[in-house]
Protein backbone atom coordinates (compact mmCIF):
# COMPACT_ATOMS: atom_id res chain seq x y z
CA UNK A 1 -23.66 -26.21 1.89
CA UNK A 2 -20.52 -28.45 1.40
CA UNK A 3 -21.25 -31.28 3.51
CA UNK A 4 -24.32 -31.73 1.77
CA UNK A 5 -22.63 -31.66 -1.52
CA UNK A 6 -20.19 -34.15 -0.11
CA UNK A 7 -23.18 -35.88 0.84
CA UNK A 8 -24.79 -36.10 -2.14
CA UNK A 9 -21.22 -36.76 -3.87
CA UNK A 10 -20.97 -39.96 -1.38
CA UNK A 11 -24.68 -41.25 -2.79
CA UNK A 12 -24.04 -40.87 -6.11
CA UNK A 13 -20.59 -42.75 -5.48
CA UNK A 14 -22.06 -45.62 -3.65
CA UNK A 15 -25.05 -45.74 -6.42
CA UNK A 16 -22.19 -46.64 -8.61
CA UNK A 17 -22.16 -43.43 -10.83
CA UNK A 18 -18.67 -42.78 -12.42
CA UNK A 19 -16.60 -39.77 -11.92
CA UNK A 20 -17.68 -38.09 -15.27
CA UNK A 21 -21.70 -38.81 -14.25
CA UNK A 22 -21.39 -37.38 -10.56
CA UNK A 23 -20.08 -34.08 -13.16
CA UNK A 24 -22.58 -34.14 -15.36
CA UNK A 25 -25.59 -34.18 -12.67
CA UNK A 26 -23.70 -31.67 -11.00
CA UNK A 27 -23.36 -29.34 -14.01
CA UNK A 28 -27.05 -30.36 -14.91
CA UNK A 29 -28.25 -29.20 -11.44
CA UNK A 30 -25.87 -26.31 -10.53
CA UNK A 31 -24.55 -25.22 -13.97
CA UNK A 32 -20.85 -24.77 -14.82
CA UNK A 33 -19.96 -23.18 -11.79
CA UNK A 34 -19.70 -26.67 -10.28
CA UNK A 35 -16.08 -27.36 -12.17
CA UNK A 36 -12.69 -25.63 -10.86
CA UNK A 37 -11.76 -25.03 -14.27
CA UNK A 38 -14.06 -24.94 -17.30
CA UNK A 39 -13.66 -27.30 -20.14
CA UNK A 40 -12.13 -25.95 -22.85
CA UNK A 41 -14.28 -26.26 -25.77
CA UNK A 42 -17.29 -23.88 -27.54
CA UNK A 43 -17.50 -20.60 -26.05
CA UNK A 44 -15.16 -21.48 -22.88
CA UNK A 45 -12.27 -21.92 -25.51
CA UNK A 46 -12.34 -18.56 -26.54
CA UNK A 47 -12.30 -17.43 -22.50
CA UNK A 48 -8.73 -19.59 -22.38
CA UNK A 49 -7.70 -18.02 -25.34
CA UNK A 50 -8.51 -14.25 -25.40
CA UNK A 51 -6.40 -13.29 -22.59
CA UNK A 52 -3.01 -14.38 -24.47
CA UNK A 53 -4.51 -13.04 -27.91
CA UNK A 54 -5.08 -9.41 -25.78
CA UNK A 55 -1.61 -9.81 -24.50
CA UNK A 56 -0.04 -10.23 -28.19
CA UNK A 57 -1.83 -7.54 -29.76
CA UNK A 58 -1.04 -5.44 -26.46
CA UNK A 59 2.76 -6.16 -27.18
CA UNK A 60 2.04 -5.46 -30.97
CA UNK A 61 0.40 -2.04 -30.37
CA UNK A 62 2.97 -1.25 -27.47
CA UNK A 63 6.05 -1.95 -29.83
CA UNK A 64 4.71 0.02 -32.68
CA UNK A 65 3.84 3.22 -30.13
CA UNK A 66 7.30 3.03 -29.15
CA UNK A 67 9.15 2.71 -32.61
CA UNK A 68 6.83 6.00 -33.44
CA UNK A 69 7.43 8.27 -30.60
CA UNK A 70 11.53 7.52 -31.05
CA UNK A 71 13.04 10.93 -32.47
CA UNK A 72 14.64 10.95 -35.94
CA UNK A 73 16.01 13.65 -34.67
CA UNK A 74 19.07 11.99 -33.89
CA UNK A 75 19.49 10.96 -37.16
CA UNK A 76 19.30 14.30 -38.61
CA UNK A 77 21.18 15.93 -36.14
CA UNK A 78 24.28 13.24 -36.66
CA UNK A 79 23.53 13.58 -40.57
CA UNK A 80 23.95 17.56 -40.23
CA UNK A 81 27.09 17.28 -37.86
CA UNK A 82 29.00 14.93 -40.99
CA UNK A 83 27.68 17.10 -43.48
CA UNK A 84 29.42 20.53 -41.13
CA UNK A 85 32.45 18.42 -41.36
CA UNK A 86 32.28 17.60 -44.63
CA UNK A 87 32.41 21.16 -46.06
CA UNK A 88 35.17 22.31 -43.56
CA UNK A 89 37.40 20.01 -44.79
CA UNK A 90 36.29 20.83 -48.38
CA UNK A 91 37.41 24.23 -47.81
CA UNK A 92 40.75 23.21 -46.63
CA UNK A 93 41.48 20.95 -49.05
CA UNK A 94 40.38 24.20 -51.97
CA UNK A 95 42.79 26.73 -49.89
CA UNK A 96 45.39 23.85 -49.75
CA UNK A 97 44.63 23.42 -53.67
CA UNK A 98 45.29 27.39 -54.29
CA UNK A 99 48.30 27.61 -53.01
């Protein structure tokens, strides 16, 4: 099949057709297939931009997972621990007080 698309490309050439025109009767006759890498306008825009929008919201929902399964725990657990301390030395400064 390729060297009779070369072919073809060589008679279209020599019949003085321009780089853009070979495309265009190649994307008339074999569809968009024909190009490496579709343009990017209409509908093939949004196929060279989806992939990065899917990766941003994938970031998004993966941050926001993360922050929500972290334990508070932690925080309460240090909170109680100052609070323990706290009153112990409250009650040493009242017996210190008494005396």
């Amino acid at each position: 099949m390729a060297p009779q698309l070369v072919h073809e490309i060589s008679q279209l050439v020599t019949a003085g057709n321009t780089e853009e025109e070979v495309y265009k009767i190649f994307e008339e006759k074999y569809g968009l297939r024909v190009r490496a890498v579709p343009k990017a306008e209409g509908f093939n825009l949004l196929v060279w931009v989806m992939p990065f929008v899917g990766l941003l919201v994938g970031v998004v929902v993966i941050f926001f997972v993360i922050n929500r399964l972290k334990p508070d725990d932690l925080n309460q657990e240090t909170e109680r621990v100052h609070l323990e301390i706290d009153e112990r030395y409250r009650k040493l400064i009242d017996r210190e007080l008494e005396r």
